[in-house]
C-alpha atoms as a PDB file:
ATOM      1  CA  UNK A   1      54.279  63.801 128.175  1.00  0.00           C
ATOM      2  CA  UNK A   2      55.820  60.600 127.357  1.00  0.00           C
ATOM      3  CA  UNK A   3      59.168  59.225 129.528  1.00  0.00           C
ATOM      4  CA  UNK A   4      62.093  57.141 127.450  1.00  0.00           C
ATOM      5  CA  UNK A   5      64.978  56.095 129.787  1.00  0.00           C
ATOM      6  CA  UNK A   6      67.895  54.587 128.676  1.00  0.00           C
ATOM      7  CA  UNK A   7      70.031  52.197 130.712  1.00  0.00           C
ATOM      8  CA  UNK A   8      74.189  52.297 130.637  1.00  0.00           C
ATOM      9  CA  UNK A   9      74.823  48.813 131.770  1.00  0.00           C
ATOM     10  CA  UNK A  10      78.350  49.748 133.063  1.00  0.00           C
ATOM     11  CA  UNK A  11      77.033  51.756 135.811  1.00  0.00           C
ATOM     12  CA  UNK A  12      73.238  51.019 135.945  1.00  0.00           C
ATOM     13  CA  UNK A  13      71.622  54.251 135.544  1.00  0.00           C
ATOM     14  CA  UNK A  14      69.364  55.584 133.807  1.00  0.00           C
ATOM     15  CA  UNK A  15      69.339  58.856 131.589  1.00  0.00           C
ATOM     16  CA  UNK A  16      65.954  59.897 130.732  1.00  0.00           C
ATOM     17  CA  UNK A  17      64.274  61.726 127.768  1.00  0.00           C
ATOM     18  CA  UNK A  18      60.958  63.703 128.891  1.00  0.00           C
ATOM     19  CA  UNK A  19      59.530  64.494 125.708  1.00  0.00           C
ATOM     20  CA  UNK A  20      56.328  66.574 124.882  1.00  0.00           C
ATOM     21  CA  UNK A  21      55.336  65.355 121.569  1.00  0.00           C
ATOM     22  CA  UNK A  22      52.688  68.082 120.775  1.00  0.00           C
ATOM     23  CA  UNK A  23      55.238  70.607 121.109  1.00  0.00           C
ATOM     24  CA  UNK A  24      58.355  68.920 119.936  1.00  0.00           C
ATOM     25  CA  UNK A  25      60.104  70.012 123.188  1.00  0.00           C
ATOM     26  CA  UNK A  26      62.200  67.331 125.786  1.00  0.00           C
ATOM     27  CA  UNK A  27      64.370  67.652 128.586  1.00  0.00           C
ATOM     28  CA  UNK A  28      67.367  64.916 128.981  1.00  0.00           C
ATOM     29  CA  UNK A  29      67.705  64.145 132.609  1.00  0.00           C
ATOM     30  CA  UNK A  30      71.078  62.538 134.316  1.00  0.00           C
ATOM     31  CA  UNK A  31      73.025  62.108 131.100  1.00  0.00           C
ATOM     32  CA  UNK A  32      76.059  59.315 131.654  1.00  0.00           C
ATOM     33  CA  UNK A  33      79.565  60.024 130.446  1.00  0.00           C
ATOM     34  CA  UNK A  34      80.823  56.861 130.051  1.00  0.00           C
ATOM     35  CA  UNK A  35      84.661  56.117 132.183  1.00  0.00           C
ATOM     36  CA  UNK A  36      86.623  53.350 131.688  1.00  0.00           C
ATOM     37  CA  UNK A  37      88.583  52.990 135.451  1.00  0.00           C
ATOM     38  CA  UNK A  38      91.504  51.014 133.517  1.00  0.00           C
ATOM     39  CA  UNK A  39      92.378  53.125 131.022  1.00  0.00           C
ATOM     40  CA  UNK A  40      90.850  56.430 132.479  1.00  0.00           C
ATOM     41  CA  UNK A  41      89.267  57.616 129.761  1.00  0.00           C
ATOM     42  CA  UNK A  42      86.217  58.356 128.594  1.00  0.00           C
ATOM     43  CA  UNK A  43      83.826  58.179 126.035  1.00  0.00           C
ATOM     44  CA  UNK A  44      80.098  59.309 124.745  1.00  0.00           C
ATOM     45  CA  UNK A  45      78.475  56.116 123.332  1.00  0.00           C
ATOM     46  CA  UNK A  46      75.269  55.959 125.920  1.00  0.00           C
ATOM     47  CA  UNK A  47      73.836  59.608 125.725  1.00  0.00           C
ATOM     48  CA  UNK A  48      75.212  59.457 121.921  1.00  0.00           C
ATOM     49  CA  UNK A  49      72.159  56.754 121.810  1.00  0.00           C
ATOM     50  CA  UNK A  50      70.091  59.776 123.591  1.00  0.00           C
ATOM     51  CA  UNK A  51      71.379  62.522 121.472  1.00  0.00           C
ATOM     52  CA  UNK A  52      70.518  59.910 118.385  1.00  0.00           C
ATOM     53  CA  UNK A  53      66.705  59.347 119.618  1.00  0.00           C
ATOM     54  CA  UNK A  54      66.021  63.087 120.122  1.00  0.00           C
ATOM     55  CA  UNK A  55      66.734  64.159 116.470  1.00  0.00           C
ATOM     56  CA  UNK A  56      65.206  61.267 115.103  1.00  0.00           C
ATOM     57  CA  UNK A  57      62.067  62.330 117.292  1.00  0.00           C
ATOM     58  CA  UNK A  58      62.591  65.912 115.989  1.00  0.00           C
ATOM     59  CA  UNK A  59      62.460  66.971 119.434  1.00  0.00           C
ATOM     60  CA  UNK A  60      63.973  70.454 120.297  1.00  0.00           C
ATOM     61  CA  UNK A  61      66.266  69.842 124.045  1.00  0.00           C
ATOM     62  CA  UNK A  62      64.715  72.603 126.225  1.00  0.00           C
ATOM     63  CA  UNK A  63      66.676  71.441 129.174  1.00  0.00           C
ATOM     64  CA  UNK A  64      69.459  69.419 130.612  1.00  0.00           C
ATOM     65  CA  UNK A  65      68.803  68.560 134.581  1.00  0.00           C
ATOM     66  CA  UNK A  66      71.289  66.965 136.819  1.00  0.00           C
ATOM     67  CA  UNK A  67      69.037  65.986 139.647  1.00  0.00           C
ATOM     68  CA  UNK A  68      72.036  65.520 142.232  1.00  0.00           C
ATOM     69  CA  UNK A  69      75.654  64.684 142.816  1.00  0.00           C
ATOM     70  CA  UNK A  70      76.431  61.859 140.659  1.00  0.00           C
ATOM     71  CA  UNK A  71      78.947  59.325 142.753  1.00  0.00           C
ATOM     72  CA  UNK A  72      77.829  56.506 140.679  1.00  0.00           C
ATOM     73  CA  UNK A  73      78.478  58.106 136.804  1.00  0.00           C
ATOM     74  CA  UNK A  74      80.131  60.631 135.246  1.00  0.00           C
ATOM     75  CA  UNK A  75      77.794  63.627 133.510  1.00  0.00           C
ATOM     76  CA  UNK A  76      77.705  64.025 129.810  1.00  0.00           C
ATOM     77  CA  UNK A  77      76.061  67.389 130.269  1.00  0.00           C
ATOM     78  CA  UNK A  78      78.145  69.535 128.678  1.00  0.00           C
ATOM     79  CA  UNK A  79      78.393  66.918 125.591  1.00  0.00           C
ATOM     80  CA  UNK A  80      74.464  67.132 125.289  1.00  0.00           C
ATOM     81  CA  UNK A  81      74.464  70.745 125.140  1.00  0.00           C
ATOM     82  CA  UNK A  82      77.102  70.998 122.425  1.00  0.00           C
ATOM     83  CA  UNK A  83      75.526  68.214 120.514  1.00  0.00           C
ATOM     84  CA  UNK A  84      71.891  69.556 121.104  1.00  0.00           C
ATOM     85  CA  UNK A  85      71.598  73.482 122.876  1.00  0.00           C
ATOM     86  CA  UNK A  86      69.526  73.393 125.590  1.00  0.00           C
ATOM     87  CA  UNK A  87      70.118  75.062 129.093  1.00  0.00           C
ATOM     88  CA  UNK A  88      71.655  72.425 131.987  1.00  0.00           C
ATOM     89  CA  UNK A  89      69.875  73.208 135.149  1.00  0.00           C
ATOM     90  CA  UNK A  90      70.729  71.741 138.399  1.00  0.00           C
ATOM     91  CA  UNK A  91      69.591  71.877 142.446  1.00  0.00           C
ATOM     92  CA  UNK A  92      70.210  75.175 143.973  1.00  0.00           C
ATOM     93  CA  UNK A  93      72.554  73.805 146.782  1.00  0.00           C
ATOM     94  CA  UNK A  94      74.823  72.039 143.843  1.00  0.00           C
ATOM     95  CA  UNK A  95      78.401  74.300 144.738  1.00  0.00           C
ATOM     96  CA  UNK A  96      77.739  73.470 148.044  1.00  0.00           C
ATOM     97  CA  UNK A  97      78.727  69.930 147.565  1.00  0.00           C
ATOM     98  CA  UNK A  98      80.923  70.412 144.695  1.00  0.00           C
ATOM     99  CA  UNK A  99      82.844  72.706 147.554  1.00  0.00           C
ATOM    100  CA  UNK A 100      83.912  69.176 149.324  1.00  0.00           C
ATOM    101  CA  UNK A 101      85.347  67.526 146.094  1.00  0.00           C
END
């Protein structure tokens, strides 16, 4: 199992690539959606670096995982599984918080 993480300097976080090179497989952990506060809008360019490295690596994306509430980024999720398939998990207790947004 080898770990690539890849830094969005805007918000400091990391996305991470958990790839299993033997069988071509990876997961894509906390994927950033970049958001630009003074215009509002947003844009794909860090996980598009992610998206990039997996197909280069001829990796098939087994799974998307959102380990938590994200207050510091926005997910690109849903942008990773268009671009690549894969199924987005995420903790049990998730609509619990997303009850108090």
């Amino acid at each position: 199992m080898q770990v690539h993480s890849f830094l969005d300097s805007d918000t400091e976080t990391y996305t991470h690539v958990l790839a299993d090179t033997e069988q071509k497989l990876c997961a894509v952990v906390d994927p950033v959606l970049n958001f630009d506060a003074k215009s509002g809008r947003t844009n794909t360019s860090s996980v598009d670096e992610v998206i990039e490295f997996v197909r280069k690596q001829d990796l098939a994306l087994k799974y998307i995982i959102e380990t938590h509430a994200h207050a510091d980024h926005l997910s690109a999720a849903i942008h990773v599984k268009e671009s690549l398939g894969g199924q987005l998990v995420i903790g049990q207790h998730i609509t619990e918080v997303q009850k108090n947004l």
